[in-house]
C-alpha atoms as a PDB file:
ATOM      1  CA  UNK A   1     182.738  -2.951  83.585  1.00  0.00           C
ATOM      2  CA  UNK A   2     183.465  -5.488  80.859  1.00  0.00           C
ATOM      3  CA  UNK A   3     179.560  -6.421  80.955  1.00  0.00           C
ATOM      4  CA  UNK A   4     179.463  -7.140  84.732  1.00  0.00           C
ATOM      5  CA  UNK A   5     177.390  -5.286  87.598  1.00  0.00           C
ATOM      6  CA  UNK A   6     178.968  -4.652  90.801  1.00  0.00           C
ATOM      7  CA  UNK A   7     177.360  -4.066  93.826  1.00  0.00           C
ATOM      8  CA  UNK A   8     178.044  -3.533  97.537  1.00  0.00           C
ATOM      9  CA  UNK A   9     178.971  -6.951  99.109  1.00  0.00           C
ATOM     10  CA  UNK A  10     179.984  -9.018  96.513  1.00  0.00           C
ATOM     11  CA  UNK A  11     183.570 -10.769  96.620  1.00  0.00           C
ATOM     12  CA  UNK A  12     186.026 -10.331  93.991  1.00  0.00           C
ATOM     13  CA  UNK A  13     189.556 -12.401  93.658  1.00  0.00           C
ATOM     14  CA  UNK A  14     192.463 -10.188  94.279  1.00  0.00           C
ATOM     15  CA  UNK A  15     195.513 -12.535  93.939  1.00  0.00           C
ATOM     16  CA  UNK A  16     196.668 -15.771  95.261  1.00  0.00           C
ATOM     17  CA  UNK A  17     198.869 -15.548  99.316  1.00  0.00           C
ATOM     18  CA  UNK A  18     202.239 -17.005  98.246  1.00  0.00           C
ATOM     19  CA  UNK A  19     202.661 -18.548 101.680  1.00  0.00           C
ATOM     20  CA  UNK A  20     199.622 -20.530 101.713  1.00  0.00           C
ATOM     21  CA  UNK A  21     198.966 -21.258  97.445  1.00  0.00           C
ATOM     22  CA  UNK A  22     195.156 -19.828  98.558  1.00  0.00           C
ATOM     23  CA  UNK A  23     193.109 -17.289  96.830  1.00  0.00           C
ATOM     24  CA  UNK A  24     192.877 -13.878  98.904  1.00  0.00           C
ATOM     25  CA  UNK A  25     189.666 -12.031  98.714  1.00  0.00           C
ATOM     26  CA  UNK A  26     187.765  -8.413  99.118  1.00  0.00           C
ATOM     27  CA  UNK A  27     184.327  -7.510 100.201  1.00  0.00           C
ATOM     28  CA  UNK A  28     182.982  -4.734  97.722  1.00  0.00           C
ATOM     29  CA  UNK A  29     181.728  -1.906 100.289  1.00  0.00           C
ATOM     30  CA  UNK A  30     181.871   0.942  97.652  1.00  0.00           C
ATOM     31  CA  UNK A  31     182.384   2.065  94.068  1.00  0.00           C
ATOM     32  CA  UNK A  32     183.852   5.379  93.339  1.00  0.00           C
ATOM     33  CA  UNK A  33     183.976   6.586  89.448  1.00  0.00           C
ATOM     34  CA  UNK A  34     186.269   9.462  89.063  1.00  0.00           C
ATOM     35  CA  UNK A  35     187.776  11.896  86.292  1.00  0.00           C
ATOM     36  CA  UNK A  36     186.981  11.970  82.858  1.00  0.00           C
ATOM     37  CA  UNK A  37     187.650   8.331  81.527  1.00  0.00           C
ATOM     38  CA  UNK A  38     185.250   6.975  84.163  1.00  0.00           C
ATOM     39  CA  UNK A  39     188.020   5.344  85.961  1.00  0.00           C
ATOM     40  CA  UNK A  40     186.293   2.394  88.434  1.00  0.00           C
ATOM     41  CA  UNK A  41     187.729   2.681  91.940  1.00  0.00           C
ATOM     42  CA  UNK A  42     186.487  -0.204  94.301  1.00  0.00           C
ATOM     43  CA  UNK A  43     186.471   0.807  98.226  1.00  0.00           C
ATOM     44  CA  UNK A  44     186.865  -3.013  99.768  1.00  0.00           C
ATOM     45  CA  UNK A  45     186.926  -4.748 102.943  1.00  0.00           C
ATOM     46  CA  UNK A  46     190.002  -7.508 103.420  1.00  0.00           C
ATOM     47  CA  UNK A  47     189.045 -11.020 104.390  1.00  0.00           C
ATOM     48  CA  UNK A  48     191.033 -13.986 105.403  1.00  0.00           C
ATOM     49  CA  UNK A  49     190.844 -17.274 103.380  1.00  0.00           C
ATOM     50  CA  UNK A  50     190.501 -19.854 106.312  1.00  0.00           C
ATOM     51  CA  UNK A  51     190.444 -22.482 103.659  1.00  0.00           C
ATOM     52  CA  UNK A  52     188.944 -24.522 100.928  1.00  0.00           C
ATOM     53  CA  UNK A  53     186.162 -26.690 102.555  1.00  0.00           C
ATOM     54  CA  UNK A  54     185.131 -29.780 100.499  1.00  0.00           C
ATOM     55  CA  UNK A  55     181.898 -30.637 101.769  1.00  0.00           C
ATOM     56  CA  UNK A  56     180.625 -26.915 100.037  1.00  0.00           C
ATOM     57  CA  UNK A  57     183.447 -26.900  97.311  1.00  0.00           C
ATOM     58  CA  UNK A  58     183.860 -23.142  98.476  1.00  0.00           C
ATOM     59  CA  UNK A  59     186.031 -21.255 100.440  1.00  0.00           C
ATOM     60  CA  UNK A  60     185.502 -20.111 104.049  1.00  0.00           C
ATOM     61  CA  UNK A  61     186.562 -16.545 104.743  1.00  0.00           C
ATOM     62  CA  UNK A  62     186.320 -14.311 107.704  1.00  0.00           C
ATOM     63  CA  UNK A  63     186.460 -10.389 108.454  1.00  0.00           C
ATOM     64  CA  UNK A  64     189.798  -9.776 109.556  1.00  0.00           C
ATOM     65  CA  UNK A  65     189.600  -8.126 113.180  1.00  0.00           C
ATOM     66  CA  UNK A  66     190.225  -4.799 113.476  1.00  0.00           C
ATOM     67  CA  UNK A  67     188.662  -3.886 109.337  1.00  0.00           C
ATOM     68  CA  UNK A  68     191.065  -3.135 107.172  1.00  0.00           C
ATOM     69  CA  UNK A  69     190.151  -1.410 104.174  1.00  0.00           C
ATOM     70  CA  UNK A  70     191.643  -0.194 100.721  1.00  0.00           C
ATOM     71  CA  UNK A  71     190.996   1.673  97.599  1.00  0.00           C
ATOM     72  CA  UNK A  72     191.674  -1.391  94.428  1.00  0.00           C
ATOM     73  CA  UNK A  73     190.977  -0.424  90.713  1.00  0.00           C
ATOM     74  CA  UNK A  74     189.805  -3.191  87.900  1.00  0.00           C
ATOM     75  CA  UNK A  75     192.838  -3.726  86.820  1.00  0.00           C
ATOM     76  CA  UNK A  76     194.239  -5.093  90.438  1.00  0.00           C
ATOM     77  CA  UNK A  77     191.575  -7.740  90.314  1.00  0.00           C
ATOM     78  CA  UNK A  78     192.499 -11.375  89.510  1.00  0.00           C
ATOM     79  CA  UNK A  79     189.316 -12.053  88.132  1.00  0.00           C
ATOM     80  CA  UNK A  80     186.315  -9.615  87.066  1.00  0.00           C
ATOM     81  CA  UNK A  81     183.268 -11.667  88.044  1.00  0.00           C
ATOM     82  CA  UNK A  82     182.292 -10.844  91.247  1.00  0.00           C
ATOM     83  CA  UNK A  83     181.176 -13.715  93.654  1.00  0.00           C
ATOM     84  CA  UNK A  84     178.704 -14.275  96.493  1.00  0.00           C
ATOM     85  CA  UNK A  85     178.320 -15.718  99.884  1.00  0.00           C
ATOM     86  CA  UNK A  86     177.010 -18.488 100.794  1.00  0.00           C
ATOM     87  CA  UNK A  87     176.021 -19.714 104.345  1.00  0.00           C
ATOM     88  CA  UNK A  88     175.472 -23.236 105.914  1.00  0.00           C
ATOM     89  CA  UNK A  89     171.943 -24.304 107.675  1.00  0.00           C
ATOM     90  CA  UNK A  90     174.031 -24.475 110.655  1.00  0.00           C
ATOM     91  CA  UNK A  91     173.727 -21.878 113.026  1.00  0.00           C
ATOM     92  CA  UNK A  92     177.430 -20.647 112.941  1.00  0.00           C
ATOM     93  CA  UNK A  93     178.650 -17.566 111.263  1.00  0.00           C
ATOM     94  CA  UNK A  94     180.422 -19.036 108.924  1.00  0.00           C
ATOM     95  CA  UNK A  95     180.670 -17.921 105.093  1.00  0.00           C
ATOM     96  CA  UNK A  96     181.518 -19.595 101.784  1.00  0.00           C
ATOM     97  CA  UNK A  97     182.476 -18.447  98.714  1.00  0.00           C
ATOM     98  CA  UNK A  98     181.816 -20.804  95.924  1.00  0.00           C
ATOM     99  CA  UNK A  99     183.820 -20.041  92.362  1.00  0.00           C
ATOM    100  CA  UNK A 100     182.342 -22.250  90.430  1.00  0.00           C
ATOM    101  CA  UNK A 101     184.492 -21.232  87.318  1.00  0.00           C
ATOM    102  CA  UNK A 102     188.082 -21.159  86.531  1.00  0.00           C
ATOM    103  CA  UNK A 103     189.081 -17.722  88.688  1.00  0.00           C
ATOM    104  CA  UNK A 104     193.187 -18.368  87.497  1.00  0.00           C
ATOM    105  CA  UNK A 105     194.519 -16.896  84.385  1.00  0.00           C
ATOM    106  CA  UNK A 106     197.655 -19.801  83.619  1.00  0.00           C
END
């Protein structure tokens, strides 16, 4: 799509939580093409934003406990570029998500 490979495990932006002004993202766990326009259906996992740490300039996120999953297509996305993860040296579980580009349409 538009140039860009997806594959399982990547992050994508969905949207931005109105309470909390924060970027809400989706772990890519599958990729369904259907029907005869090759329409791109994305089977993701939601994550909670815990918050923009400066020390990476990325995001932490979590798994929300129990899974919840959904069925997205392209067009839902925020942005198309899918993102990685990124982990400290530290031996916690934690996960970043660096941007590092503009992931807002204004």
């Amino acid at each position: 799509m538009c140039g860009t490979s997806y594959r399982p495990n990547q992050y994508v932006v969905t949207g931005i939580d109105e309470r909390t002004e924060e970027s809400t993202f989706v772990c890519i766990k599958n990729m369904l093409v259907t029907g005869v326009e090759n329409t791109v259906h994305f089977i993701v996992q939601h994550c909670t934003n815990i918050g923009f740490v400066p020390h990476f300039h990325a995001y932490q996120i979590a798994e929300l406990i129990p899974a919840m999953y959904s069925v997205l297509m392209f067009d839902e996305l925020q942005h198309f570029l899918p993102l990685s993860i990124i982990h400290s040296c530290e031996r916690t579980p934690a996960r970043y998500i660096s941007t590092r580009y503009n992931i807002y349409n204004y």
